[in-house]
Protein backbone atom coordinates (compact mmCIF):
# COMPACT_ATOMS: atom_id res chain seq x y z
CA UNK A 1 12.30 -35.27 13.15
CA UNK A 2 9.73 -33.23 14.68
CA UNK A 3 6.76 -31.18 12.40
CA UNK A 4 5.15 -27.86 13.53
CA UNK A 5 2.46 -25.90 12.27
CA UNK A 6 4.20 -22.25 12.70
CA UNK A 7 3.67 -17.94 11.67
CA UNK A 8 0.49 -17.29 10.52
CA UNK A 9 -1.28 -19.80 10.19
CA UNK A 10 -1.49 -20.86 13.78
CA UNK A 11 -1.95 -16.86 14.24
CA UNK A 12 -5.07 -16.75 11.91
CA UNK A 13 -6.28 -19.79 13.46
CA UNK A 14 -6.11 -18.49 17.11
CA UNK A 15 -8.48 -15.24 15.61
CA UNK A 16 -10.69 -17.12 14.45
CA UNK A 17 -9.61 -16.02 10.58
CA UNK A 18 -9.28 -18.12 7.79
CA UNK A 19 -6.43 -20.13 7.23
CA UNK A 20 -4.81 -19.15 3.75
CA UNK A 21 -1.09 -20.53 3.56
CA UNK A 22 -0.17 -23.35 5.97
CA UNK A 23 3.70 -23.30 7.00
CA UNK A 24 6.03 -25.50 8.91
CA UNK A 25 9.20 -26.46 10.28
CA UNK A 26 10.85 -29.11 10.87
CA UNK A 27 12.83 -29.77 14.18
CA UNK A 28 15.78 -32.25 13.74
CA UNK A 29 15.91 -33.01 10.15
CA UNK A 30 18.54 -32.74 7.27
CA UNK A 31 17.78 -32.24 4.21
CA UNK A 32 18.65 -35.55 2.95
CA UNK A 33 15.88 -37.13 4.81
CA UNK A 34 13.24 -34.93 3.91
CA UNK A 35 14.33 -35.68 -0.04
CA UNK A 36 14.70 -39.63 0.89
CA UNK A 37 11.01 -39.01 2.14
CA UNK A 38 9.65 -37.73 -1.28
CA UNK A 39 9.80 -33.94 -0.18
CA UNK A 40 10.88 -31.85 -3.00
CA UNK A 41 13.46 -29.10 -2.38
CA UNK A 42 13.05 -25.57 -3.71
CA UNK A 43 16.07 -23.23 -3.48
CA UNK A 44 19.48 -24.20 -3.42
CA UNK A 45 21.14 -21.74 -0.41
CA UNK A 46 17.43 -21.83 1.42
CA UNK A 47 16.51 -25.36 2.37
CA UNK A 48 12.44 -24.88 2.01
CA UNK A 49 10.68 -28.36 0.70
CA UNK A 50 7.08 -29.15 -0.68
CA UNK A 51 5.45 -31.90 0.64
CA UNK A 52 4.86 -34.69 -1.76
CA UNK A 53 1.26 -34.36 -0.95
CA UNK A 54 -0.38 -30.85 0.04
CA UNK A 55 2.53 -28.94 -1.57
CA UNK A 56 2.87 -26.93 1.61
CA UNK A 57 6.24 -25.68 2.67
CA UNK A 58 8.00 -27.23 5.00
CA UNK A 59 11.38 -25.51 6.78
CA UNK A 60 14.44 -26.55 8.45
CA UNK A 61 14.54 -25.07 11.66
CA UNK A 62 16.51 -22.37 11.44
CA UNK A 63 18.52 -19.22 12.98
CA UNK A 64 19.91 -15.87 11.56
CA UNK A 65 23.59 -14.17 12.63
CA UNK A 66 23.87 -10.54 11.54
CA UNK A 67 26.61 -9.68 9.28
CA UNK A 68 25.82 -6.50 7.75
CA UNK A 69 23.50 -3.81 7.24
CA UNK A 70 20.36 -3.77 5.72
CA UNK A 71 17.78 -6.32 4.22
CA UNK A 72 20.68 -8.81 3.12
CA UNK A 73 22.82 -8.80 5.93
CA UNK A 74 21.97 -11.62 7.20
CA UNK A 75 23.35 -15.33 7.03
CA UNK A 76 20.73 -18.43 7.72
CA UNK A 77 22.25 -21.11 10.22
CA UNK A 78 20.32 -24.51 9.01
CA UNK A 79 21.13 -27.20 11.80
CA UNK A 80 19.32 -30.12 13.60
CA UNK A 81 20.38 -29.20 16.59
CA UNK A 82 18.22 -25.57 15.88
CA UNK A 83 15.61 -25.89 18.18
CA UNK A 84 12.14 -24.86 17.73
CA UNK A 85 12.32 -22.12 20.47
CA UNK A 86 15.67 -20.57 18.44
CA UNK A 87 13.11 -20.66 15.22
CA UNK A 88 10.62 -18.79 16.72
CA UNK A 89 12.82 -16.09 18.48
CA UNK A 90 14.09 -15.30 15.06
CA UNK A 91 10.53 -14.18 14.42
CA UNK A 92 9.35 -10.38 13.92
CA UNK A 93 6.37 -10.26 16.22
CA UNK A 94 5.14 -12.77 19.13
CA UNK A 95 2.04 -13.56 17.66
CA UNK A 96 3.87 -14.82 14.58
CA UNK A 97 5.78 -16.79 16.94
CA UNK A 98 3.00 -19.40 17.74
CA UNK A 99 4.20 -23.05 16.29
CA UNK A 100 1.55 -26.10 16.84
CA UNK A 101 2.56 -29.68 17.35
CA UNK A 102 1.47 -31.52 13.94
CA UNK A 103 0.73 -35.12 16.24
CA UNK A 104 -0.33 -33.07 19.25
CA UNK A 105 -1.93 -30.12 18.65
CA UNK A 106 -0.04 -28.43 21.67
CA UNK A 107 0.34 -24.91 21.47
CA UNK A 108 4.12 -23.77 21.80
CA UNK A 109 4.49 -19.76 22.45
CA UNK A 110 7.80 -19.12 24.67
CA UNK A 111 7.58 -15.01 23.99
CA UNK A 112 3.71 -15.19 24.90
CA UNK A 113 2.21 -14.71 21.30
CA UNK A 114 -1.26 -15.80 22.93
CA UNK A 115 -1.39 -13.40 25.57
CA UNK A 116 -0.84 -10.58 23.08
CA UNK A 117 -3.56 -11.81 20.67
CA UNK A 118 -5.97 -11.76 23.62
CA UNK A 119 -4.57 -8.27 24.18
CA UNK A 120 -4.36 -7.06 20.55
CA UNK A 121 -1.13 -5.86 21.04
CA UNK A 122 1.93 -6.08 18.17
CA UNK A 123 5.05 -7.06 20.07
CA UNK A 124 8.75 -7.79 18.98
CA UNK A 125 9.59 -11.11 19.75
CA UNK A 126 13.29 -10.04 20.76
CA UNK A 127 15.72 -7.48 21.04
CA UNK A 128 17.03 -8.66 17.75
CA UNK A 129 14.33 -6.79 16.29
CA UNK A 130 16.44 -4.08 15.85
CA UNK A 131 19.01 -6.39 13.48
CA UNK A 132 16.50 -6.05 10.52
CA UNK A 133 15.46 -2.60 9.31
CA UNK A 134 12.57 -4.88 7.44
CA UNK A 135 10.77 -5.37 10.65
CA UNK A 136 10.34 -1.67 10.71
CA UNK A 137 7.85 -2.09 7.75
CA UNK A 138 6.44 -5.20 8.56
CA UNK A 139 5.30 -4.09 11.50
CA UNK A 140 3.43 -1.03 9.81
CA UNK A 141 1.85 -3.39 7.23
CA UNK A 142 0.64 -5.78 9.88
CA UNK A 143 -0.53 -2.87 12.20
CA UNK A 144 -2.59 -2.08 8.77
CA UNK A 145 -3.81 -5.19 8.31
CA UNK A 146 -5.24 -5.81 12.53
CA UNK A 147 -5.82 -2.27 13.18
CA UNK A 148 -9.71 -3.06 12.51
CA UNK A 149 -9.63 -6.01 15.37
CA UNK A 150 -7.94 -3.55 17.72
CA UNK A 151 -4.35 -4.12 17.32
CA UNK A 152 -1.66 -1.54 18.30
CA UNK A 153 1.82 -1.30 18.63
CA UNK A 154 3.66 -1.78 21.37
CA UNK A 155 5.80 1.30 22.73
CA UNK A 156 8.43 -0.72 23.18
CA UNK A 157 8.53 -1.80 19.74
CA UNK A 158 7.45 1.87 18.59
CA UNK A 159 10.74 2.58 20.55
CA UNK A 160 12.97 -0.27 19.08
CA UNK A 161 11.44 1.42 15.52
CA UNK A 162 12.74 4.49 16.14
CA UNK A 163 16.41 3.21 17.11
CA UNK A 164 16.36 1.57 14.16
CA UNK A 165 16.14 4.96 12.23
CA UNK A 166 18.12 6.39 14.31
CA UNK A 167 21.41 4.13 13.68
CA UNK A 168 20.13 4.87 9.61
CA UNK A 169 19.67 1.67 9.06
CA UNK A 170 16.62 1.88 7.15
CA UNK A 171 19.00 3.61 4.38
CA UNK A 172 20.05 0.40 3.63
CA UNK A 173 16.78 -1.30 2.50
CA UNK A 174 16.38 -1.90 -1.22
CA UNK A 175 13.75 -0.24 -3.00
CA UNK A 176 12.09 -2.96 -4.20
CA UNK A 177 11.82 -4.42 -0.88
CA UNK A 178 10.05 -1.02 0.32
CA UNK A 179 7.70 -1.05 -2.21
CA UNK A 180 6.92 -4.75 -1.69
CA UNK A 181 5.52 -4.14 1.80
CA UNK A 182 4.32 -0.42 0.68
CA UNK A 183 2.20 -2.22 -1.80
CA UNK A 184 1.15 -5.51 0.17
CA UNK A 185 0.07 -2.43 3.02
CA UNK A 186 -2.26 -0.60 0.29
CA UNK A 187 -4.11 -3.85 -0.05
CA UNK A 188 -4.86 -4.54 3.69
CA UNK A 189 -8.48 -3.16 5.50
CA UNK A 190 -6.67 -0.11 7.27
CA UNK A 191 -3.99 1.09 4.85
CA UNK A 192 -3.56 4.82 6.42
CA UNK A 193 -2.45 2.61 9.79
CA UNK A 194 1.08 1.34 7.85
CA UNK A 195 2.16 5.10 7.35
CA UNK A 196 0.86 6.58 11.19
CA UNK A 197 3.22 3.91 12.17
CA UNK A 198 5.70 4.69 10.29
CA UNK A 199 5.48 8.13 11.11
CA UNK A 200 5.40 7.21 14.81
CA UNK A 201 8.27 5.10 14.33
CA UNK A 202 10.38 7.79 12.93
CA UNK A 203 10.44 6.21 9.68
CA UNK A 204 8.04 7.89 7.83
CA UNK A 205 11.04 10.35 7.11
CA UNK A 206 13.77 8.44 6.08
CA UNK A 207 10.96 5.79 3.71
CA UNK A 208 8.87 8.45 2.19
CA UNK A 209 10.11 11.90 2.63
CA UNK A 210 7.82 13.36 0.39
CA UNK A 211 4.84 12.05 2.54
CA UNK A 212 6.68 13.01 5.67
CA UNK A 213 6.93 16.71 4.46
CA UNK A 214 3.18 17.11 4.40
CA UNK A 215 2.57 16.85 8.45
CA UNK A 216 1.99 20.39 9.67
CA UNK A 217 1.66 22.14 6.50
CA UNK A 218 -1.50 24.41 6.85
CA UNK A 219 -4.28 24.33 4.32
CA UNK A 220 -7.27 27.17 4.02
CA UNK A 221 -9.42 26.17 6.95
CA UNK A 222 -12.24 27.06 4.64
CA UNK A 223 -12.06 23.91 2.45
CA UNK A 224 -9.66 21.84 4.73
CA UNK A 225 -11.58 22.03 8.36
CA UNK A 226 -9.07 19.33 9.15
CA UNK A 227 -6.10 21.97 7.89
CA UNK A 228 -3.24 19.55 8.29
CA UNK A 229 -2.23 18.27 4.50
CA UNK A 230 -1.12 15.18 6.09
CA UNK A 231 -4.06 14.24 8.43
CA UNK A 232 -5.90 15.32 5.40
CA UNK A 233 -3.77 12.55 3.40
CA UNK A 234 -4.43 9.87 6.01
CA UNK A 235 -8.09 10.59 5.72
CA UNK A 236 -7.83 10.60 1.82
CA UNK A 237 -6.63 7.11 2.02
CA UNK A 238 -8.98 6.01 4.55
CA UNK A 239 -11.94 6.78 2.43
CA UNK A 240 -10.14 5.12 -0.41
CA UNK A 241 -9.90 2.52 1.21
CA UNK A 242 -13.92 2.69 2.07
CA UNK A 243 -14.29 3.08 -1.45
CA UNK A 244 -12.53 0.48 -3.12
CA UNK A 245 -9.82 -2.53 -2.72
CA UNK A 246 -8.01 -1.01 -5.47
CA UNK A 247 -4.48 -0.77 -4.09
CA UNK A 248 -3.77 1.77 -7.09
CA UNK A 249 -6.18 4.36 -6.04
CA UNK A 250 -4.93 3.30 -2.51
CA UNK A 251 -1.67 5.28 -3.75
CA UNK A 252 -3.13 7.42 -5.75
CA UNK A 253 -4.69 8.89 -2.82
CA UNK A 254 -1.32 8.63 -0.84
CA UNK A 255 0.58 10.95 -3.49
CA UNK A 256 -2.27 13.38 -4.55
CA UNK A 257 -1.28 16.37 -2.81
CA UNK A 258 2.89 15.93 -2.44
CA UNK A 259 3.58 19.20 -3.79
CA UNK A 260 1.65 20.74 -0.83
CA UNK A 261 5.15 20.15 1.15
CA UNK A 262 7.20 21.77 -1.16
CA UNK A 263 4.86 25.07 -1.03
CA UNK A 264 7.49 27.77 0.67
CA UNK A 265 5.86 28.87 4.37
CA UNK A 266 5.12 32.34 3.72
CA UNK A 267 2.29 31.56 1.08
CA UNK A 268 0.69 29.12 3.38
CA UNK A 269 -2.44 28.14 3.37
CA UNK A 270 -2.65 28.69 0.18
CA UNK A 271 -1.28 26.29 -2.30
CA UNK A 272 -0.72 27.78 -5.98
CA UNK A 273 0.14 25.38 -8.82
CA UNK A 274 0.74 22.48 -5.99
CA UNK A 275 -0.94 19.76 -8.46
CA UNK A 276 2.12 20.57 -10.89
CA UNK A 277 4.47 20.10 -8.31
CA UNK A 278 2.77 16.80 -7.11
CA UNK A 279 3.04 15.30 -10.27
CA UNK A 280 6.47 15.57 -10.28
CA UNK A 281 7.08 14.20 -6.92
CA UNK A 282 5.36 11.11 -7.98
CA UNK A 283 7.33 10.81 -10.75
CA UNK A 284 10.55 11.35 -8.89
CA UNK A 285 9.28 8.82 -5.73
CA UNK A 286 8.27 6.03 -8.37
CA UNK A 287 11.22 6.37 -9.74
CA UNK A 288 13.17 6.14 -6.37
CA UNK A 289 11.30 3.20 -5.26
CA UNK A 290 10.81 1.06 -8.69
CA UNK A 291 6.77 1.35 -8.59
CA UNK A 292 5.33 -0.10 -11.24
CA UNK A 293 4.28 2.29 -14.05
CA UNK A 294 0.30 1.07 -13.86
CA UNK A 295 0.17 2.76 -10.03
CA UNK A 296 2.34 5.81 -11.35
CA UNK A 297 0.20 6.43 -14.53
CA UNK A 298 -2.81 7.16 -12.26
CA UNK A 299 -1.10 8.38 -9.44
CA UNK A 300 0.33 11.35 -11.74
CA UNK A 301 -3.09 12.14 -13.68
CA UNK A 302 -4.61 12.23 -10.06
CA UNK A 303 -2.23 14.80 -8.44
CA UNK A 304 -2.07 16.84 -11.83
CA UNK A 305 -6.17 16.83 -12.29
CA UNK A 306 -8.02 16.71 -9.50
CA UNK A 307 -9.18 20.04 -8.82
CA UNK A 308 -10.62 19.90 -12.06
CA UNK A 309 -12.71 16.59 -10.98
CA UNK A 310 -13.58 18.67 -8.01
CA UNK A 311 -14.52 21.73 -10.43
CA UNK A 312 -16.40 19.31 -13.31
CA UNK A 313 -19.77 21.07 -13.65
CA UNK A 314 -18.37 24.11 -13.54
CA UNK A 315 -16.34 23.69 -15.98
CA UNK A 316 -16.94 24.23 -20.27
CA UNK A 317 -17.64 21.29 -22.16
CA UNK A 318 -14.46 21.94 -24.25
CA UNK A 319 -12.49 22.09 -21.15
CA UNK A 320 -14.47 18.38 -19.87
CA UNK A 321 -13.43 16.84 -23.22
CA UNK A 322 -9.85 18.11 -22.64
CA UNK A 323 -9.63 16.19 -19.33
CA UNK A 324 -11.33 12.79 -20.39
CA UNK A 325 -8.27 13.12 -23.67
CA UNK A 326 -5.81 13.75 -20.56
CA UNK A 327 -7.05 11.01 -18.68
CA UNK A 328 -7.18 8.71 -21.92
CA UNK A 329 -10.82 7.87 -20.81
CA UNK A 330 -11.89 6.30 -24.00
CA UNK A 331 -9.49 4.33 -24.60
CA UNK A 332 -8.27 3.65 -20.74
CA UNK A 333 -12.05 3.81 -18.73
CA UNK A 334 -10.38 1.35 -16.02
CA UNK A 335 -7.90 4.41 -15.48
CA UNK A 336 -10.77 7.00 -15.99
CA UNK A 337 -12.25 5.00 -12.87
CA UNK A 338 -9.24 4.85 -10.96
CA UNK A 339 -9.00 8.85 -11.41
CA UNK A 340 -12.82 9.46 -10.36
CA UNK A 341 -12.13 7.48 -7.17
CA UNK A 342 -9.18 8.98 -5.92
CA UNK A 343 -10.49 12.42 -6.47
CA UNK A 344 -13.93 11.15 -4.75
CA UNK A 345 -11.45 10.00 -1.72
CA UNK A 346 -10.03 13.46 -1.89
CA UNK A 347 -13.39 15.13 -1.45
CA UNK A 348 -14.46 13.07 1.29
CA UNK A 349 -11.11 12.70 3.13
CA UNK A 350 -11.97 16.22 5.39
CA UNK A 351 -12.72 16.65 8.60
CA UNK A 352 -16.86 16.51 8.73
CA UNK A 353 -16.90 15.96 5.42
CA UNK A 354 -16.56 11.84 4.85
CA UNK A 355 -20.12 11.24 4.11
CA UNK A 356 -20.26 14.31 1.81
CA UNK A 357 -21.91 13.81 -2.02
CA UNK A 358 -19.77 13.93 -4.45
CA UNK A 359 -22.05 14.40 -7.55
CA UNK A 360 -18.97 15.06 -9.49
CA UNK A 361 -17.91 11.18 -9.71
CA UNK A 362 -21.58 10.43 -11.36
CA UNK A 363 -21.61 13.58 -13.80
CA UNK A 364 -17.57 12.76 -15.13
CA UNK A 365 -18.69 8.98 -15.73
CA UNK A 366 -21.81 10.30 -17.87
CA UNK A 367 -19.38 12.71 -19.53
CA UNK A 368 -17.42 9.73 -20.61
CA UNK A 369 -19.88 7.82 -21.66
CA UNK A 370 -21.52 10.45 -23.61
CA UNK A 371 -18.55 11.31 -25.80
CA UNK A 372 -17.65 7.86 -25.80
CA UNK A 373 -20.70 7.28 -27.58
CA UNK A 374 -20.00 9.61 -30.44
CA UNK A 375 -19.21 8.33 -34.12
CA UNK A 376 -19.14 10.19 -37.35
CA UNK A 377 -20.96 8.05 -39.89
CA UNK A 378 -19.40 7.70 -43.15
CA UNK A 379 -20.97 10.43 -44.99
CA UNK A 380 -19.59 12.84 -42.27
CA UNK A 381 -16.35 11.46 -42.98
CA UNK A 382 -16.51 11.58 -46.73
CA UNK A 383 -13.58 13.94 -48.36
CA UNK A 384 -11.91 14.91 -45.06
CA UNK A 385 -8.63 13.70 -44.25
CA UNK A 386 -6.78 12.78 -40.48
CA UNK A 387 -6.88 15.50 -38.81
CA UNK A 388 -10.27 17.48 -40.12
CA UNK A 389 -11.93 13.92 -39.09
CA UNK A 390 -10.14 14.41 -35.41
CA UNK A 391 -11.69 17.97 -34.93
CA UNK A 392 -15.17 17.05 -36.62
CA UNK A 393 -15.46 14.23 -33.76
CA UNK A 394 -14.07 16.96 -31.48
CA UNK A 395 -16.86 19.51 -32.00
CA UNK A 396 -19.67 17.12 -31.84
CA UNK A 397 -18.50 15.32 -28.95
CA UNK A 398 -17.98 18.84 -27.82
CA UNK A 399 -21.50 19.48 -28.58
CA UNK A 400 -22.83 16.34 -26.76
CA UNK A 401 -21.10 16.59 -23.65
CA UNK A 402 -22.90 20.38 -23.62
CA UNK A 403 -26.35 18.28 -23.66
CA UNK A 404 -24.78 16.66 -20.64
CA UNK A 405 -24.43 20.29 -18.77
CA UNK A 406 -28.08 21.13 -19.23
CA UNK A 407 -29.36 18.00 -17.93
């Protein structure tokens, strides 16, 4: 048996990043040596062992045969005569196709994995790309996650991408599988990257055709100098992403302004009641794609509300309290938050506009905490009952968030 360090981890490691998850496979094994040698096995169909020590995985090395559309169509050829170079062609990208001698240290990179690092280049490892609609997204999310050191795609793989949707095989991938990568991609430095590529990969489409419908839909130059709605939603999610890790208001700010594709051509630029439509696109996509209700929740109350965020000191106190009841702020302030930095994204994400101040985000969070801070002592409760106790709170919160205006 022969151990390599392999994926990642030799990847990371040739970057100069840290080292998270350490994987390897094994070259000339069977499983009943690996268990004889105090490896434990996890999986029964999947032959993937923990070291008795460092818990780290260790593989058989292994190869795939396509038998069938989609994500699952695929069955796993465990052998000991696999050799390491059939491992690592099974590989998405070359410069997950690194291994490392475990005795030696040798590098091992037969598809060049090295000389696209030093590059910055993402590269398909083999024509066999095209055998996994998967890849399609996995490239995206890694394109998100090393667009910052440089990386692109390659146009060959941009063109492999686009065969891929072209055959419809990305109509095959299981929702939950879309949103996994969707949602690892909102949590990586350069989020917007995952759905250019997409886009450029003729994906964008087929994965998110709500998203899709949003490129070259005109918006009133006057507030939009970018006009585009969907360069404006790239730039949305780019300063969310400058504002927070949050991978919630990540999507928030992905979904805000959906209904701006559904706006018939002949009123354009204008876009009448599109925060109503929005909201139930997001409803409808989460649905589709099985996103949890915690990224929906805000997602909604963002593309329903903003332009009232945007609006906030203009607005009458009555019509403040309203909003922060909508938004559940008192009960729900990590939501409220969530909410105030999507629409702060949305504010910033125009052309010219990304270092704007948004003294709306600091005047809603004193809102909140001024009528959070309201309480009707007992003798103001005395001899009311429910609901004349609910409006007496009303009016003086009502009152206290009109203090709020005048200051």
């Amino acid at each position: 048996m022969k151990t390599y360090l392999v994926g990642g981890a030799v990847r990371d490691e040739l970057l100069g990043l840290p080292v998270r998850e350490r994987d390897w496979v094994i070259v000339g094994g069977k499983p009943e040596e690996l268990s004889a040698a105090g490896f434990k096995q996890v999986g029964k169909d999947f032959p993937v062992f923990l070291h008795p020590q460092t818990s780290e995985e260790h593989a058989l090395a292994r190869k795939e045969r396509k038998t069938g559309p989609g994500y699952r169509g695929f069955v796993t050829e465990f052998s000991p005569d696999v050799t390491l170079e059939e491992d690592l062609e099974r590989r998405d990208l070359t410069i997950n196709a690194i291994a490392k001698d475990s005795d030696t240290g040798a590098l091992i990179d037969p598809f060049n994995g090295q000389r696209d690092i030093e590059a910055r280049i993402l590269r398909h490892v083999s024509p066999a790309f095209v055998e996994d609609p998967v890849r399609v997204l996995r490239v995206a999310r890694f394109a998100a996650r090393f667009a910052p050191l440089g990386f692109t795609v390659a146009p060959e793989t941009i063109a492999l991408m686009r065969e891929i949707a072209a055959r419809g095989e990305l109509d095959a991938l299981v929702p939950e599988r879309v949103w996994q990568e969707t949602q690892r991609a909102l949590e990586m430095p350069a989020p917007w990257v995952f759905f250019e590529v997409l886009r450029e990969g003729n994906a964008l489409p087929i994965v998110f055709p709500e998203v899709a419908a949003l490129f070259g839909v005109p918006q009133p130059e006057k507030w939009h100098p970018e006009i585009d709605s969907g360069v404006h939603t790239m730039m949305v999610i780019e300063q969310a992403a400058r504002l927070t890790q949050d991978p919630i208001v990540r999507f928030a700010a992905l979904v805000h302004d959906l209904g701006k594709g559904t706006t018939p051509p002949d009123e354009w630029p204008r876009h009448v009641a599109h925060e109503h439509r929005s909201a139930a696109l997001i409803e409808s996509m989460c649905a589709r794609l099985k996103i949890p209700n915690t990224y929906r929740d805000v997602a909604v109350q963002v593309g329903r509300h903003h332009l009232l965020a945007h609006k906030a000191k203009e607005l009458r106190a009555s019509t403040v309290l309203e909003l922060l009841e909508h938004l559940d702020a008192f009960r729900r302030p990590e939501r409220f938050e969530q909410y105030v930095l999507a629409c702060e994204a949305d504010a910033r994400g125009r052309k010219g506009l990304e270092d704007r101040d948004y003294s709306q985000s600091t005047y809603l969070r004193r809102a909140r905490e001024a009528a959070a801070s309201v309480r009707l002592s007992d003798e103001e409760r005395a001899g009311l009952n429910g609901e004349q106790i609910a409006e007496r709170l009303r009016r003086a919160r009502i009152a206290k968030l009109s203090e709020v205006a005048k200051e």
